[in-house]
Protein backbone atom coordinates (compact mmCIF):
# COMPACT_ATOMS: atom_id res chain seq x y z
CA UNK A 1 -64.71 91.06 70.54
CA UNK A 2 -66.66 94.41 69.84
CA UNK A 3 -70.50 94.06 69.04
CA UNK A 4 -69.89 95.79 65.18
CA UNK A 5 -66.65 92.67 64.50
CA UNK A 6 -69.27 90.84 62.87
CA UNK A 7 -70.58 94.15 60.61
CA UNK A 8 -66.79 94.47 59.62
CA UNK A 9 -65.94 90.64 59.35
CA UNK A 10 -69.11 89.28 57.12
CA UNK A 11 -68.45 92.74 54.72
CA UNK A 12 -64.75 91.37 54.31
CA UNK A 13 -66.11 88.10 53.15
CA UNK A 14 -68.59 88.97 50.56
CA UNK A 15 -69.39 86.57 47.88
CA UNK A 16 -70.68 86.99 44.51
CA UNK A 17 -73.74 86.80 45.17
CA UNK A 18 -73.40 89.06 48.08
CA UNK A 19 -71.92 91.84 46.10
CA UNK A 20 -75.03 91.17 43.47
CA UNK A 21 -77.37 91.75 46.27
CA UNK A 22 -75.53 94.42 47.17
CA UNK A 23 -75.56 96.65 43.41
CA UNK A 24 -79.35 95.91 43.31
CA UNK A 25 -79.85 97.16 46.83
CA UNK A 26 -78.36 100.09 45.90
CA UNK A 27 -79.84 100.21 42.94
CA UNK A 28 -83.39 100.66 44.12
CA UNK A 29 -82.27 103.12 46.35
CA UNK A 30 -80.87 105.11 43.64
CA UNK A 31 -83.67 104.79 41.23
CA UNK A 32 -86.40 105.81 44.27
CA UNK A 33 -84.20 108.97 45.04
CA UNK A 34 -83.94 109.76 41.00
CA UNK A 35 -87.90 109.26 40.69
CA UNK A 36 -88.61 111.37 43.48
CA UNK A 37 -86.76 114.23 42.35
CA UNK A 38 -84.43 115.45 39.90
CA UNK A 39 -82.46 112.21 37.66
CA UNK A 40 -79.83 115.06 38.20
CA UNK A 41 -77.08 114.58 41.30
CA UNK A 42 -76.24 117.67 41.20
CA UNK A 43 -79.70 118.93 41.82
CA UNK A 44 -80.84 116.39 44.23
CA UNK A 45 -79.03 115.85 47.02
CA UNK A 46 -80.67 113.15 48.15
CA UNK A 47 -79.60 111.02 44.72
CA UNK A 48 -76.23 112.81 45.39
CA UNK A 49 -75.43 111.09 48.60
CA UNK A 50 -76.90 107.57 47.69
CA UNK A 51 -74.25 107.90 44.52
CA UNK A 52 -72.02 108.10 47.16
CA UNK A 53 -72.77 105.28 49.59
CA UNK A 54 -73.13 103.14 46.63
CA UNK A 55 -69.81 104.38 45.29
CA UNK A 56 -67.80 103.36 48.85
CA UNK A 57 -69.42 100.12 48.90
CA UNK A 58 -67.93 99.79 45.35
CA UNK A 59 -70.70 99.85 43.22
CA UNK A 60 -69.74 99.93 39.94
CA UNK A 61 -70.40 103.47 37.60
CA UNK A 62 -72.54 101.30 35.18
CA UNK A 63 -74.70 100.23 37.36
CA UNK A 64 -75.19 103.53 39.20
CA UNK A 65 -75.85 105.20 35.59
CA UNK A 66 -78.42 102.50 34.37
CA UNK A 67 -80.52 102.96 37.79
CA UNK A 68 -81.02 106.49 37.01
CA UNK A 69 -81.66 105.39 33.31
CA UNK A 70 -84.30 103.23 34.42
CA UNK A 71 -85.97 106.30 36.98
CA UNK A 72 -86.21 108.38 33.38
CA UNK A 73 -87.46 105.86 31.74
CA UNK A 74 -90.11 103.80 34.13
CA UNK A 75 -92.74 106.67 34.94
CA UNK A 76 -95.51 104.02 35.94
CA UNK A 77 -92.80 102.42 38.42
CA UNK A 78 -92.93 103.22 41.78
CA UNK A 79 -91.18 101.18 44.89
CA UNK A 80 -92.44 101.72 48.63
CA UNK A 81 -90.70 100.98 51.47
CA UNK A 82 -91.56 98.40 54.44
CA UNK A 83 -89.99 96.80 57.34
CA UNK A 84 -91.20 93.18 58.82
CA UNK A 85 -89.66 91.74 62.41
CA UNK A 86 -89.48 88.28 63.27
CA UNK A 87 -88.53 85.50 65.67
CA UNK A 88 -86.23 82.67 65.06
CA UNK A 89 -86.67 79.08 66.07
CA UNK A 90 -84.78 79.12 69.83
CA UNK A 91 -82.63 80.98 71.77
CA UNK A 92 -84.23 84.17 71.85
CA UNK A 93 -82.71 84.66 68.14
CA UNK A 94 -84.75 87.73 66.57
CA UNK A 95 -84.67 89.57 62.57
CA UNK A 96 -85.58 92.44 61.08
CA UNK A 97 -86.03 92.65 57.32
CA UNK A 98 -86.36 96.23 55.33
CA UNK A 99 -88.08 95.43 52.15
CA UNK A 100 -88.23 98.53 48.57
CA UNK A 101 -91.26 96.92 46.72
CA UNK A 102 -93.64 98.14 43.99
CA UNK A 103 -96.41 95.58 44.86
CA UNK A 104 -96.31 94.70 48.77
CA UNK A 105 -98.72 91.34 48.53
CA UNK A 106 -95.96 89.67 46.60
CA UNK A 107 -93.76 90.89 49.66
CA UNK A 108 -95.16 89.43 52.26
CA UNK A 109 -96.11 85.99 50.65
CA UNK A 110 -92.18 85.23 49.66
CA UNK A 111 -91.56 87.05 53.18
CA UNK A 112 -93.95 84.20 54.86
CA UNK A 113 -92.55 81.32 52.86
CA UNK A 114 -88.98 82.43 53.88
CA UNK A 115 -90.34 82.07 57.48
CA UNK A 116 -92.32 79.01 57.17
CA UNK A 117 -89.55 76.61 55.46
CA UNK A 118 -87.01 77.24 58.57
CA UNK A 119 -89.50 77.27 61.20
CA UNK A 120 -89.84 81.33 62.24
CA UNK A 121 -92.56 83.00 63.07
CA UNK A 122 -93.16 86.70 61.85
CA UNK A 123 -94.17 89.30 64.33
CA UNK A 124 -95.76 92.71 64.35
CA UNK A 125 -94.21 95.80 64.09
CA UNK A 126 -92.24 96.89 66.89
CA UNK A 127 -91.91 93.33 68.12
CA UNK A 128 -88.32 93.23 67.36
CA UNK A 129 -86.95 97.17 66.30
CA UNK A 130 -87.13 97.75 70.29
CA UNK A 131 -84.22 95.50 70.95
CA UNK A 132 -82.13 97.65 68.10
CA UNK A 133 -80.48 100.58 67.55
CA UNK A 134 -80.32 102.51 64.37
CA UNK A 135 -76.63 103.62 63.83
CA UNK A 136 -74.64 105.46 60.97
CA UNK A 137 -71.74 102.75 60.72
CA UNK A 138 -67.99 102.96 59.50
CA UNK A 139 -65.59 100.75 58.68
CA UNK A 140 -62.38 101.45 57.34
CA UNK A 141 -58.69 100.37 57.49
CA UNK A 142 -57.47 103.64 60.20
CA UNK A 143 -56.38 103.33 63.90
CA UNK A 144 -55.36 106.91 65.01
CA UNK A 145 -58.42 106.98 67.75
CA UNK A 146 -57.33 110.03 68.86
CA UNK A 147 -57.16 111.65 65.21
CA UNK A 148 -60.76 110.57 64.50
CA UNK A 149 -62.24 111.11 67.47
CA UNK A 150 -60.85 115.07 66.86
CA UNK A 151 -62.23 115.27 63.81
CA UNK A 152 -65.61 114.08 64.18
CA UNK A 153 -65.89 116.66 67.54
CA UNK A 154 -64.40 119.18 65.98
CA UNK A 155 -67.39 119.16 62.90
CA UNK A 156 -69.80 118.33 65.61
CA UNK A 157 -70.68 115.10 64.70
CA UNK A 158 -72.52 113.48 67.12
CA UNK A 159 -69.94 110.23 67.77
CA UNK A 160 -71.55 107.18 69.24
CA UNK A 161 -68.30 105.01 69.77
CA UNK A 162 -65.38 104.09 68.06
CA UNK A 163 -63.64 100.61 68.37
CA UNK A 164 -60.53 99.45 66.60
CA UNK A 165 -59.89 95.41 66.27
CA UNK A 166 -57.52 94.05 63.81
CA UNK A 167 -56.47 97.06 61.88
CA UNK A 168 -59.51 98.31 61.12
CA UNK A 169 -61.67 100.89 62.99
CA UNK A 170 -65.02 101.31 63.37
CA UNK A 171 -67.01 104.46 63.79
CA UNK A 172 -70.73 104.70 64.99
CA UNK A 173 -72.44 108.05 64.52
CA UNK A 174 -76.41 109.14 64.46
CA UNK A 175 -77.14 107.71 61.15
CA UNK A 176 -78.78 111.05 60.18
CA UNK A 177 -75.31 112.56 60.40
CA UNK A 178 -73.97 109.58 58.04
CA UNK A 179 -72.73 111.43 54.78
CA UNK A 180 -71.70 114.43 57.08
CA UNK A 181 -69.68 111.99 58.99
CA UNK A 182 -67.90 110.31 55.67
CA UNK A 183 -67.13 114.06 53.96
CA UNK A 184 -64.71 114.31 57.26
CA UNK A 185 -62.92 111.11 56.96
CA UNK A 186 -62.27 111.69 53.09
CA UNK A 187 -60.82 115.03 54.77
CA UNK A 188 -58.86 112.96 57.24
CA UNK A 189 -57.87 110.05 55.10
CA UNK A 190 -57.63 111.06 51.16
CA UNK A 191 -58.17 107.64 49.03
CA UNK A 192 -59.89 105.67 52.31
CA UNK A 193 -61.79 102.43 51.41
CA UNK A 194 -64.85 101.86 52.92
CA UNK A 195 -65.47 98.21 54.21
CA UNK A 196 -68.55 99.19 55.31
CA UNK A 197 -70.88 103.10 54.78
CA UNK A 198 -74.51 102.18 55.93
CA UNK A 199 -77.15 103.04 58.32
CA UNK A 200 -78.25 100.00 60.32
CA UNK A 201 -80.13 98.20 63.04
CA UNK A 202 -77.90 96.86 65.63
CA UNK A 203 -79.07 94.83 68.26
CA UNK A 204 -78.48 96.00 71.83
CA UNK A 205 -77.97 92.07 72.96
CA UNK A 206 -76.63 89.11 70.73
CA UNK A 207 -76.97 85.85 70.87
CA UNK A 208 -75.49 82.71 70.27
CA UNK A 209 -77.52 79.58 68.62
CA UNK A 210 -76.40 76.41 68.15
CA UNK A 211 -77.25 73.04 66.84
CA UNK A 212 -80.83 73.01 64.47
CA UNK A 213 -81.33 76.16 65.51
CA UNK A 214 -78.69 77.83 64.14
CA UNK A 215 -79.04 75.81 61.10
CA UNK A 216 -82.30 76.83 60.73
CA UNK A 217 -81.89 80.84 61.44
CA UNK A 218 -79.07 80.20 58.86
CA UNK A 219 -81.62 79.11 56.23
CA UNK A 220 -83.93 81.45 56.79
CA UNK A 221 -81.36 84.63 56.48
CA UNK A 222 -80.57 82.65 53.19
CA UNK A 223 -83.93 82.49 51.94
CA UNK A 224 -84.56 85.79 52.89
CA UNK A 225 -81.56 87.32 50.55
CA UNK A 226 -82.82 85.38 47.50
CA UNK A 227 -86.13 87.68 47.65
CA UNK A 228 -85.66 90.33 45.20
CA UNK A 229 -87.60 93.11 47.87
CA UNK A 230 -85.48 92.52 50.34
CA UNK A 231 -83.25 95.57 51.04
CA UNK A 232 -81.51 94.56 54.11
CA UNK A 233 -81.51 92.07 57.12
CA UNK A 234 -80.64 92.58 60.64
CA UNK A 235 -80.67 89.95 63.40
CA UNK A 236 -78.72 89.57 66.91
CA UNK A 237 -77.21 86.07 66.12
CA UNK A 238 -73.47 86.64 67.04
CA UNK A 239 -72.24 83.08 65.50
CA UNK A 240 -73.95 83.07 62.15
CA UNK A 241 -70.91 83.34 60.03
C-alpha cells in the first residue's frame, strides 16, 4: 500500500466535525492572507490561491466570503503562526502540530494538556520535522500516469512521484509549486474533484502501534483537533484509522 493511501483514505472518510475543522482551518488562512494584504483576490494573489485550495477542499462560498468580512472588519486581530513536535507513548510513534494563533500562551497550555491526558511528551523544535518531508499533495479520481506525468514535465513542475491505488491517483510535487501544479490538472481534467489540495509533512518512515498505545496516540490526535489553534496534524502512525 503506498505511503500517501492513508492521506487519500482518512480525506474520503471525513466526518462532520472533520469538515468543520476543516472550513475554520481554512478560514484563518484566508483571513491572515486578507489582513496582510489587499481583502481583494484579485489583487492579492496570495488570498487568490488560498480561495482556491479552500474551494477544492469544498469549502463553502459563505464561509470563504465571511473570512474576508471578518479581515475588514477585525483591525486589532492578528493570528501568528507556530509549529510544536512531539513523541507518542511507544513505538517510536512521533507528531507534528502547526498551530494560527493570536495569543500563543493559550497555545501551548491546551497544546500541553492535549499531551499530558494521553501520556506524550512534547519536544523541541526540530525533534520530529527531520523525520518528514514537506510535499505539495494531490488526490484526485485520474489514472492516465502517463498523461499526468506529461503534463506536469511539460510545465516544468518539479514531480516528486505519482502513485495510483484504487482509482484514484496521487501526485506529490514541491509544495512551493502547489497551485502551479493544480492550474495544469484543471487543464488536463476540466470539472476534477479534489480529495485532497494541501501542502504537508509526510513522514519518511511509519509506524504501526498497537494495543494502549495506539489507543492513547488516538486520543491525543483527538484532543489535539478539538483545540481551536490547531491548523493541522501530522504523525507517522500508519494504523490510526
Amino acid at each position: 500500500m503506498g505511503r500517501h493511501f492513508e492521506v487519500r483514505a482518512a480525506a474520503m472518510q471525513k466526518t462532520a466535525n472533520q469538515k468543520a475543522k476543516i472550513y475554520s482551518r481554512y478560514s484563518k488562512e484566508i483571513l491572515v492572507a486578507a489582513k496582510n494584504g489587499d481583502p481583494n483576490p484579485d489583487m492579492n494573489q496570495t488570498l487568490k490561491k488560498a480561495i482556491e485550495r479552500a474551494k477544492a477542499n469544498n469549502v463553502p462560498a459563505d464561509v470563504i466570503k465571511r473570512a474576508i468580512d471578518k479581515a475588514k472588519s477585525s483591525a486589532d486581530e492578528s493570528y501568528s503562526e507556530a509549529r510544536y513536535e512531539g513523541f507518542g507513548s511507544g513505538g517510536g510513534s512521533t507528531i507534528i502540530i502547526d498551530c494560527l494563533t493570536d495569543n500563543a500562551n493559550r497555545t501551548i497550555a491546551n497544546l500541553r494538556a492535549c499531551f499530558n491526558k494521553s501520556h506524550a511528551k512534547m519536544g523541541v523544535a526540530g525533534s520530529v520535522s527531520f523525520g518528514y518531508e514537506y510535499l505539495g499533495v494531490i488526490v484526485i479520481p485520474f489514472e492516465d500516469e502517463e498523461a499526468m506525468m506529461d503534463a506536469m514535465i511539460e510545465n516544468d513542475i518539479e514531480l516528486k512521484d505519482i502513485e495510483i491505488e484504487d482509482g484514484y491517483m496521487t501526485v506529490t510535487v514541491d509544495p512551493t509549486q502547489l497551485d502551479d501544479a493544480k492550474e495544469v490538472i484543471d487543464r488536463l481534467i476540466p470539472d476534477v474533484k479534489y480529495e485532497v489540495l494541501e501542502s504537508k509533512m509526510v513522514p519518511s518512515e511509519e509506524v504501526e502501534l498497537e494495543g494502549e498505545d495506539l489507543e492513547l496516540f488516538r486520543r491525543l490526535v483527538t484532543l489535539l483537533d478539538d483545540v481551536d489553534d490547531v491548523q493541522n496534524v501530522y504523525h507517522n502512525v500508519s494504523n490510526l484509522n
